[in-house]
Protein backbone atom coordinates (compact mmCIF):
# COMPACT_ATOMS: atom_id res chain seq x y z
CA UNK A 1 -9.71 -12.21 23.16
CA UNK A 2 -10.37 -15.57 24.54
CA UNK A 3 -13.19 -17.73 24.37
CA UNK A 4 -16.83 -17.20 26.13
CA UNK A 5 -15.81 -19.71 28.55
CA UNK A 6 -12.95 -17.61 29.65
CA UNK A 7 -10.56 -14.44 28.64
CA UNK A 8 -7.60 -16.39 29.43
CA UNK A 9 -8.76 -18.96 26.76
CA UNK A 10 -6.34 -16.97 24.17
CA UNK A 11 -4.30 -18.98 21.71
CA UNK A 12 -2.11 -18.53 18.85
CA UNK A 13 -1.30 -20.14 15.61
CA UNK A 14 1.24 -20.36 13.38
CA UNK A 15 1.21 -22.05 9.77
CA UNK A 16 4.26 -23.42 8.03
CA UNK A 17 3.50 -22.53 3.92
CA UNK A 18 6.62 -24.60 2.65
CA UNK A 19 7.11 -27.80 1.33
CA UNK A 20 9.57 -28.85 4.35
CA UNK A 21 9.20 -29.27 7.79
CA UNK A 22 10.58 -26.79 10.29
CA UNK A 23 12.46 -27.24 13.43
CA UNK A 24 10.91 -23.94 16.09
CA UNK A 25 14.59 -24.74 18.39
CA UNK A 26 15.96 -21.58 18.77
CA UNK A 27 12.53 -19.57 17.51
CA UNK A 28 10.58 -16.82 19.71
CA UNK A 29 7.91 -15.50 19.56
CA UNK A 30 7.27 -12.50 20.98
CA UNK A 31 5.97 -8.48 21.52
CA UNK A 32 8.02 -6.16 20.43
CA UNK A 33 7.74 -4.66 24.13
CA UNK A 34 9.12 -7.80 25.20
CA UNK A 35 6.13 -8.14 27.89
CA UNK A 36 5.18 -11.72 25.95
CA UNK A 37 8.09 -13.90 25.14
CA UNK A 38 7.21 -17.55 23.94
CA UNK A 39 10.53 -19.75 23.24
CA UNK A 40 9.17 -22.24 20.86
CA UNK A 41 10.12 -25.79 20.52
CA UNK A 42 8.68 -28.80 18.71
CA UNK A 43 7.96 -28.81 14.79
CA UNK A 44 5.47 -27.53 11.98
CA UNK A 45 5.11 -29.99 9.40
CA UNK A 46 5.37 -28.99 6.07
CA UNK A 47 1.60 -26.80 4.60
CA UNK A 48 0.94 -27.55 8.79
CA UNK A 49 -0.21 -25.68 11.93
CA UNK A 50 1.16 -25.23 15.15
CA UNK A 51 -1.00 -24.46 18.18
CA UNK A 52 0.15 -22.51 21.00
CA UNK A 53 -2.24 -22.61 24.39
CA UNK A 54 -1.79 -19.70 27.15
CA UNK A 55 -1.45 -20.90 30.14
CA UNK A 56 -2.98 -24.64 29.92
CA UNK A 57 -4.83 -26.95 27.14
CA UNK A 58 -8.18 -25.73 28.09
CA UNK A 59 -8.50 -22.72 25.83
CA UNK A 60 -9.52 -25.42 22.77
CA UNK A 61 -10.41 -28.38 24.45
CA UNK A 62 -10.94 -30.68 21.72
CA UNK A 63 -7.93 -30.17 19.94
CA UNK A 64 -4.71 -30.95 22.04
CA UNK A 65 -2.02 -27.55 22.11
CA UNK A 66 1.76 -28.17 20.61
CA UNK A 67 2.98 -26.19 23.14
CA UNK A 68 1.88 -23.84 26.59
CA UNK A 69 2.82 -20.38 27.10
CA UNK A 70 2.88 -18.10 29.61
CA UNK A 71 1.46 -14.36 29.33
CA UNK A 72 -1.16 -12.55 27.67
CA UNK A 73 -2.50 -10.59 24.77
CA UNK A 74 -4.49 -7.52 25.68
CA UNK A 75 -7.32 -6.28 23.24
CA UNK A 76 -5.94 -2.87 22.84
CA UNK A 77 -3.56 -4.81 20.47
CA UNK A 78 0.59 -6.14 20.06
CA UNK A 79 3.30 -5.43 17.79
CA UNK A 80 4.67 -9.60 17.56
CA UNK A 81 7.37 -10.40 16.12
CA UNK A 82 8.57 -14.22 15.01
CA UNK A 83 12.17 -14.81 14.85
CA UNK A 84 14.02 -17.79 13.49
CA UNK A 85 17.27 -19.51 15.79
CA UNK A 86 19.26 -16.73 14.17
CA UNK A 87 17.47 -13.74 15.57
CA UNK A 88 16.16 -12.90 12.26
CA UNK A 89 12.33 -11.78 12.37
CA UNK A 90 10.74 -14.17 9.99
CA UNK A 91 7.53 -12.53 9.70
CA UNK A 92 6.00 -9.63 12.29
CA UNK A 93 2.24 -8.21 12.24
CA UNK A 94 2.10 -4.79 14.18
CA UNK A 95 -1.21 -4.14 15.89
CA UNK A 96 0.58 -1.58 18.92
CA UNK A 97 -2.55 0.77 17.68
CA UNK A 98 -5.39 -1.74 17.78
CA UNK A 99 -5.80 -5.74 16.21
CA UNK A 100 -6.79 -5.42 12.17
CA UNK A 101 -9.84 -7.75 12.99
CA UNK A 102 -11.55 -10.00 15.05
CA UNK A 103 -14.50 -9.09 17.59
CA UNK A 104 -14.28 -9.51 21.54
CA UNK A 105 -17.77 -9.48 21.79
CA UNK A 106 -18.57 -12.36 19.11
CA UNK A 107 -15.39 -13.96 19.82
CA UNK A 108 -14.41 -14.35 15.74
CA UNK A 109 -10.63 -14.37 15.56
CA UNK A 110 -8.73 -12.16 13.37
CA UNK A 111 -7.37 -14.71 10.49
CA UNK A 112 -4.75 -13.78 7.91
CA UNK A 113 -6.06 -14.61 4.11
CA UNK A 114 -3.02 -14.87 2.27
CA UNK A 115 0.15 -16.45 4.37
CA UNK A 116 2.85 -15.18 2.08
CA UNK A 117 1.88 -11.30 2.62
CA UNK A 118 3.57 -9.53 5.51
CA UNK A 119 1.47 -10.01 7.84
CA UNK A 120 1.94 -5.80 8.88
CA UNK A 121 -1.06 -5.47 5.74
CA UNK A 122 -3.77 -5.01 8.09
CA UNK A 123 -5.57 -5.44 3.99
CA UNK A 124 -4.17 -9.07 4.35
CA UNK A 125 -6.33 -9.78 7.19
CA UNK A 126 -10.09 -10.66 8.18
CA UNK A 127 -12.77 -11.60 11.32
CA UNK A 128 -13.29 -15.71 11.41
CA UNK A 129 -16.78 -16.26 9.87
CA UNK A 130 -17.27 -18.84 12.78
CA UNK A 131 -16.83 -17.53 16.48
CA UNK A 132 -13.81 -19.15 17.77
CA UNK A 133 -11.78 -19.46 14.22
CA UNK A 134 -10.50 -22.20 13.05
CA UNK A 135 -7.90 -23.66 15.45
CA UNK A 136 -5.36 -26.22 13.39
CA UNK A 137 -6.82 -25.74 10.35
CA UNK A 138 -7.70 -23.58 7.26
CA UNK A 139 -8.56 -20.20 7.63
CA UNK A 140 -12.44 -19.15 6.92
CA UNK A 141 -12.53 -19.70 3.22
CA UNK A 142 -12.49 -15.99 1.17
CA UNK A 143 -15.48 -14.88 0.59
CA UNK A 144 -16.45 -11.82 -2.06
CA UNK A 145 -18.26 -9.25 -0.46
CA UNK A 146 -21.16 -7.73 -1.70
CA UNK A 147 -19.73 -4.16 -3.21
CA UNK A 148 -16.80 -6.72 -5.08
CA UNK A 149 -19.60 -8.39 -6.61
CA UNK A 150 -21.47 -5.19 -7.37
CA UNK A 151 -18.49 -3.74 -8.78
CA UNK A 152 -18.28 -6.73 -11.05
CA UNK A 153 -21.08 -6.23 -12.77
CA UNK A 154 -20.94 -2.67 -13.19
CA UNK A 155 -17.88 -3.59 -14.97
CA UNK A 156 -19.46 -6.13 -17.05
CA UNK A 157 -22.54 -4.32 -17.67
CA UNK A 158 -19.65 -0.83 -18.60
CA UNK A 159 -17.68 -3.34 -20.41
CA UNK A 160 -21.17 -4.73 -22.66
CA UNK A 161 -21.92 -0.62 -22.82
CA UNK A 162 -18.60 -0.07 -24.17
CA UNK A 163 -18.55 -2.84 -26.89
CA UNK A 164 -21.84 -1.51 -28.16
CA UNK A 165 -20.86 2.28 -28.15
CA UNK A 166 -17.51 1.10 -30.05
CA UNK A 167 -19.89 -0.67 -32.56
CA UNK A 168 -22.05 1.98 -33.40
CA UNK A 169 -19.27 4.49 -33.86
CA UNK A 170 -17.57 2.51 -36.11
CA UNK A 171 -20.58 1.76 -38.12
CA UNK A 172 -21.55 5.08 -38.37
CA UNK A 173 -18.05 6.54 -39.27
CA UNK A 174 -18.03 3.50 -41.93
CA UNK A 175 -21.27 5.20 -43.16
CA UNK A 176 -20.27 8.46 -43.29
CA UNK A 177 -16.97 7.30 -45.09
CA UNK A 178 -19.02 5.56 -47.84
CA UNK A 179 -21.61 8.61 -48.35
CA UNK A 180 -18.33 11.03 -48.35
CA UNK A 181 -17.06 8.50 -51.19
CA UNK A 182 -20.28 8.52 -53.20
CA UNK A 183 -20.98 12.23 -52.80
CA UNK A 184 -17.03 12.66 -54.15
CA UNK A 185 -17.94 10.13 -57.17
CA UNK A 186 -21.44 12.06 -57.82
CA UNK A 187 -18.96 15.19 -58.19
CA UNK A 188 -16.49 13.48 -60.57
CA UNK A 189 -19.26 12.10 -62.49
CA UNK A 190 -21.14 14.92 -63.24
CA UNK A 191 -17.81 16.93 -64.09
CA UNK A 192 -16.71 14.05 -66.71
CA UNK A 193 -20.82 14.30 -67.88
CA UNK A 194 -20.30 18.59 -68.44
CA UNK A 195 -17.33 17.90 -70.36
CA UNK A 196 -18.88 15.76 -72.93
């Protein structure tokens, strides 16, 4: 969505989860429509980012771009698609109907929490906590919401409710189990007591 300063202030970035370094010769970016192509060049450094501009360096100015591109992402949304030098897509996110996250108005990016999942789980993805994201480096840290936190101590609390429930009934079937046995040996008794 761009920055305050401008709407052309957009930028993309891509993070490298392996070990290894990776050559981008040969690797585009790009909509599915084909109205945004970016041929990439350069390389990600291994657990590293990779910071793609539009149009010039301004759009971050205190952190220098790896590489310029040309075009535009509009906030109804994009269906991108990253392919590796052999045309295979390497990972893909499809917003055509609208972007998971993020906010035009407070200018939060949308960040993805967990880079292994495809990034097509619109579950897998969440608004910046600080406007403008966090350009070159880790993601907004994960937070729990409220209701998760809620929800874990309903459980707790259900789980405590339980234990105590499970006591009782086994104290009191104990109980009835031992009167059962003496009312059985009262019985026998007084039998073996008529019989003498």
């Amino acid at each position: 969505m761009g920055t305050e300063t401008s709407y052309s202030d957009e930028w993309i970035e891509l993070y490298n989860p392996s070990d290894s370094s990776v050559s981008l010769k040969g690797w585009i970016l790009k909509s599915k429509d084909e109205k945004l192509k970016i041929e990439l060049f350069g390389t990600i450094g291994a657990n590293s980012y990779f910071l793609l501009e539009r149009t010039d360096d301004a759009a971050i100015p205190e952190i220098k771009a790896d590489q310029i591109y040309k075009g535009g992402l509009n906030n109804q949304g994009k269906h991108l698609m990253l392919l590796n030098n052999f045309g295979e897509t390497v990972d893909e996110i499809d917003c055509f109907l609208g972007w998971f996250s993020g906010s035009n108005e407070t200018k939060k990016t949308m960040e993805r929490i967990e880079p292994l999942i495809n990034g097509s789980d619109s579950t897998n993805w969440k608004k910046s906590q600080e406007s403008g994201g966090t350009p070159r480096a880790e993601n907004s840290p994960k937070k729990e919401n409220k209701e998760n936190k809620e929800l874990k101590t309903i459980s707790k609390t259900s789980d405590s409710s339980n234990f105590f429930f499970t006591l009782i009934i086994g104290f009191a079937i104990s109980l009835f189990i031992s009167m059962l046995i003496l009312v059985i040996w009262l019985k026998i008794k007084q039998k073996k007591d008529k019989i003498q």
